[in-house]
C-alpha atoms as a PDB file:
ATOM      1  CA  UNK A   1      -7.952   8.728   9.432  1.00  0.00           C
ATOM      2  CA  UNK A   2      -5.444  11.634   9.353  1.00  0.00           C
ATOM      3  CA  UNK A   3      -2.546  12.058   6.783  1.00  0.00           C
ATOM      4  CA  UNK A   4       0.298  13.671   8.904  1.00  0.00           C
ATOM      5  CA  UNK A   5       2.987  15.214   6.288  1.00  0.00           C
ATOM      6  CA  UNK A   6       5.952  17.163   7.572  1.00  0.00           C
ATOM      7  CA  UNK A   7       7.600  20.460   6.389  1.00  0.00           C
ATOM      8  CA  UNK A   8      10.540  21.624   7.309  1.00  0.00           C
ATOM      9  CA  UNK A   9      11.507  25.391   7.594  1.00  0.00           C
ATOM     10  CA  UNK A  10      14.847  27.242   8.828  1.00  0.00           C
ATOM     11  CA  UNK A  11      13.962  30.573  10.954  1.00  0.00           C
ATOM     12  CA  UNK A  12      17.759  31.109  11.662  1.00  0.00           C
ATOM     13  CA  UNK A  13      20.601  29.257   9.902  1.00  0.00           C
ATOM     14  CA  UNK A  14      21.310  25.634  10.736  1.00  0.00           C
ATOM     15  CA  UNK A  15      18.396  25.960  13.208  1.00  0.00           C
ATOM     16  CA  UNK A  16      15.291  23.744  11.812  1.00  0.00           C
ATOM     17  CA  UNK A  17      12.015  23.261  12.569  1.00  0.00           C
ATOM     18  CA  UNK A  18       9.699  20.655  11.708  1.00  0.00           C
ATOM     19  CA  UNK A  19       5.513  21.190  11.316  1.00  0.00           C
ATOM     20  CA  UNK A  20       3.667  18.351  10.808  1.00  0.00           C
ATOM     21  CA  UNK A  21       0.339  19.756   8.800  1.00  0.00           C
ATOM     22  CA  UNK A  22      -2.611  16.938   8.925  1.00  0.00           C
ATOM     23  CA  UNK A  23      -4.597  16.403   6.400  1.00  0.00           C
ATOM     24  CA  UNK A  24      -8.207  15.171   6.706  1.00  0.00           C
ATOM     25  CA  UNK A  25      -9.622  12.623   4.287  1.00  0.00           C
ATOM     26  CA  UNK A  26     -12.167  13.756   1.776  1.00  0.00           C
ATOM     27  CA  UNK A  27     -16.373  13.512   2.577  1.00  0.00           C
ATOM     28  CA  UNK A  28     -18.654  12.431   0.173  1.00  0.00           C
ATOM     29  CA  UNK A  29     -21.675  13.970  -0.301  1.00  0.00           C
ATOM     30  CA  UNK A  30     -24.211  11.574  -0.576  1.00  0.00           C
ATOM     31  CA  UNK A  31     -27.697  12.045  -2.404  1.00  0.00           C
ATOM     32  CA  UNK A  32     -30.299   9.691  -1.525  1.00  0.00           C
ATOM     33  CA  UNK A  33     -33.541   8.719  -3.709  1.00  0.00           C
ATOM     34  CA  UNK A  34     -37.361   9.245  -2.549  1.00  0.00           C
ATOM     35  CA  UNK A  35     -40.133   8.997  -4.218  1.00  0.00           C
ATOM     36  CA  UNK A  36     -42.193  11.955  -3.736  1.00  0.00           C
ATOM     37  CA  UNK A  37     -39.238  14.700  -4.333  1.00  0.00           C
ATOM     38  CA  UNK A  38     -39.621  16.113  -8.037  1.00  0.00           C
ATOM     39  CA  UNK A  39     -36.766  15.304 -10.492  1.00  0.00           C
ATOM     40  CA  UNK A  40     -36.321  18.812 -11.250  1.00  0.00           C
ATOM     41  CA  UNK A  41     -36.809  20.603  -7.620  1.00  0.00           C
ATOM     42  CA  UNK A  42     -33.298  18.000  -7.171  1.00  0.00           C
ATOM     43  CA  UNK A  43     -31.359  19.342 -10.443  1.00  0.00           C
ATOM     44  CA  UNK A  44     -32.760  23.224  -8.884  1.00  0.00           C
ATOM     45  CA  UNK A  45     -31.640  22.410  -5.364  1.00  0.00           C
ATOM     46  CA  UNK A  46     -27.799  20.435  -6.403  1.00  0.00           C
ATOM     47  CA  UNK A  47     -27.063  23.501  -8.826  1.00  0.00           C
ATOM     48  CA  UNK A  48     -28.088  26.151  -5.923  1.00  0.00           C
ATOM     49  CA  UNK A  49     -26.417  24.326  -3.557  1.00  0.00           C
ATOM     50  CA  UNK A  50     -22.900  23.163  -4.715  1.00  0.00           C
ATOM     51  CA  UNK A  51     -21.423  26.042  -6.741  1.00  0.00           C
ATOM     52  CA  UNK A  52     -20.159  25.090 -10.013  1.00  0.00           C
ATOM     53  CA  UNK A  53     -22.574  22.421 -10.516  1.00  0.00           C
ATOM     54  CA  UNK A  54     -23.369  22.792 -14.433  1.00  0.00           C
ATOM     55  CA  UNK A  55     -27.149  20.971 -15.389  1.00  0.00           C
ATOM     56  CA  UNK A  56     -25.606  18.098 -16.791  1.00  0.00           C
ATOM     57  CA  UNK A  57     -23.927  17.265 -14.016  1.00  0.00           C
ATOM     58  CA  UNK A  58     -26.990  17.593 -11.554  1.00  0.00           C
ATOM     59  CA  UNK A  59     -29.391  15.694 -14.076  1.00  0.00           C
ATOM     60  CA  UNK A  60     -26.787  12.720 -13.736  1.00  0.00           C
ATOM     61  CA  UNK A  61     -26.066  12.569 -10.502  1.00  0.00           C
ATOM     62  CA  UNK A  62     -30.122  12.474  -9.783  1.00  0.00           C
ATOM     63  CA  UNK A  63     -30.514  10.009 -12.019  1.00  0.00           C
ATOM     64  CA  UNK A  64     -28.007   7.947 -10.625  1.00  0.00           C
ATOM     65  CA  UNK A  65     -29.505   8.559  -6.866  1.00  0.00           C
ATOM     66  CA  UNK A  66     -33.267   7.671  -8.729  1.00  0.00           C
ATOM     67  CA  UNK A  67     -31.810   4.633 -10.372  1.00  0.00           C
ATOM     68  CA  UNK A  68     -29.232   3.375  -7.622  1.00  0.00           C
ATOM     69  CA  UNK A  69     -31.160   4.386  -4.476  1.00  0.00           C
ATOM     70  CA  UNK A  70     -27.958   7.193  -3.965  1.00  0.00           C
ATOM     71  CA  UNK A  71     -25.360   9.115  -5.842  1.00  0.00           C
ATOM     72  CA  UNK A  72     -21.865  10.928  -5.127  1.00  0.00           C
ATOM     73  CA  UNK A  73     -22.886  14.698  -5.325  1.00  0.00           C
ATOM     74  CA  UNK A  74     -19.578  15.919  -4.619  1.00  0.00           C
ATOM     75  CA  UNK A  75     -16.205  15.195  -2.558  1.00  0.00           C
ATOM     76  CA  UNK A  76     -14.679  17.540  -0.511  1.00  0.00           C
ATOM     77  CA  UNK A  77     -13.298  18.067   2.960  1.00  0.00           C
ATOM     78  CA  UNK A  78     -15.322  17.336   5.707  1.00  0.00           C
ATOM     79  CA  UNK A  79     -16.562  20.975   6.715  1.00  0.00           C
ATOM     80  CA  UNK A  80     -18.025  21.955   3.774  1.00  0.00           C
ATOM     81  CA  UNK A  81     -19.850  18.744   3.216  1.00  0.00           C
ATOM     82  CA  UNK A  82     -21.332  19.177   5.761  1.00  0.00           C
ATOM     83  CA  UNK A  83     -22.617  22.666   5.141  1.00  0.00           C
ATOM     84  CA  UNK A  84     -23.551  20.858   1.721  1.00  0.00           C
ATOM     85  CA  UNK A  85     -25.663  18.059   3.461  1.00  0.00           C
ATOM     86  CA  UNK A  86     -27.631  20.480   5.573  1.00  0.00           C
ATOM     87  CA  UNK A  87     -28.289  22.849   3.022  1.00  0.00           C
ATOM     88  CA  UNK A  88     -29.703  19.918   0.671  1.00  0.00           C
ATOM     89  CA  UNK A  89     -31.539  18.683   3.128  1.00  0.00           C
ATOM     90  CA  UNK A  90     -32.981  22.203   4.585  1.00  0.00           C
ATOM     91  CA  UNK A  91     -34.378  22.408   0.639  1.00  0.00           C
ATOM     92  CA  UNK A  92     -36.229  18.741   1.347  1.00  0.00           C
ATOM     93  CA  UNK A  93     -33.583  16.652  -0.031  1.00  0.00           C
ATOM     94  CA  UNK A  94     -32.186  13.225   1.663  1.00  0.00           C
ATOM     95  CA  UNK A  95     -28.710  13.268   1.788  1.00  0.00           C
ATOM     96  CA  UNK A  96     -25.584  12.282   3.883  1.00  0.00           C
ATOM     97  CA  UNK A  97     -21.578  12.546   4.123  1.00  0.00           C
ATOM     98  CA  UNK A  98     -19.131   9.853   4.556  1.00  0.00           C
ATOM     99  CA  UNK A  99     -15.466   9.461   4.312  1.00  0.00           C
ATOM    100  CA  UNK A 100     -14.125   9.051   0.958  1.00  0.00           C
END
C-alpha cells in the first residue's frame, strides 16, 4: 500500500500547485536458516552485503535466523531489498523480502 502525502508550492503569486509524492512501504529483508550453510560464511556474506552491518549485528541476526528458522536482516525500501535478497542469495544464502 502507498502513502500519498501532498506538498504544496507557489511558482507565481497566489497561483498554487499541489504534488502528491507517494511513498512506498518499507521491505524486509528476510534471512532464512539451512543447515548446511556455515555460521560464519553468513556473518562474511550479511557484512559484505548490507553496508554498515557491524559483526555484532550479523552474528545476531544469524543466530536469530539459526534459532527461529528466519531473521529481519534489514528494512528498507523495496528496490534495494531487493538488490539485497539477490546478492545474499547469489553468495548461497536463503533469503526473501516482504512488506514491512
Amino acid at each position: 500500500m502507498t502513502v500519498p502525502t501532498a506538498s504544496t508550492a507557489e511558482t507565481k503569486p497566489g497561483i498554487k500547485i499541489e504534488r502528491r509524492i507517494t511513498q512506498e512501504p518499507p521491505y524486509k529483508v528476510i534471512l532464512h536458516n539451512d543447515d548446511f550453510t556455515p555460521m560464519e560464511h553468513v556473518v562474511a556474506t550479511l557484512r559484505k552485503v548490507i553496508p554498515r552491518m557491524s559483526t555484532r549485528q550479523a552474528v545476531s541476526i544469524m543466530l536469530e535466523a539459526h534459532t527461529n528458522g528466519k531473521a529481519v536482516a534489514t528494512k528498507c525500501h523495496k528496490e534495494l531489498a531487493e538488490l539485497y535478497m539477490e546478492s545474499l542469495n547469489n553468495e548461497g544464502l536463503i533469503s526473501t523480502i516482504e512488506p514491512d
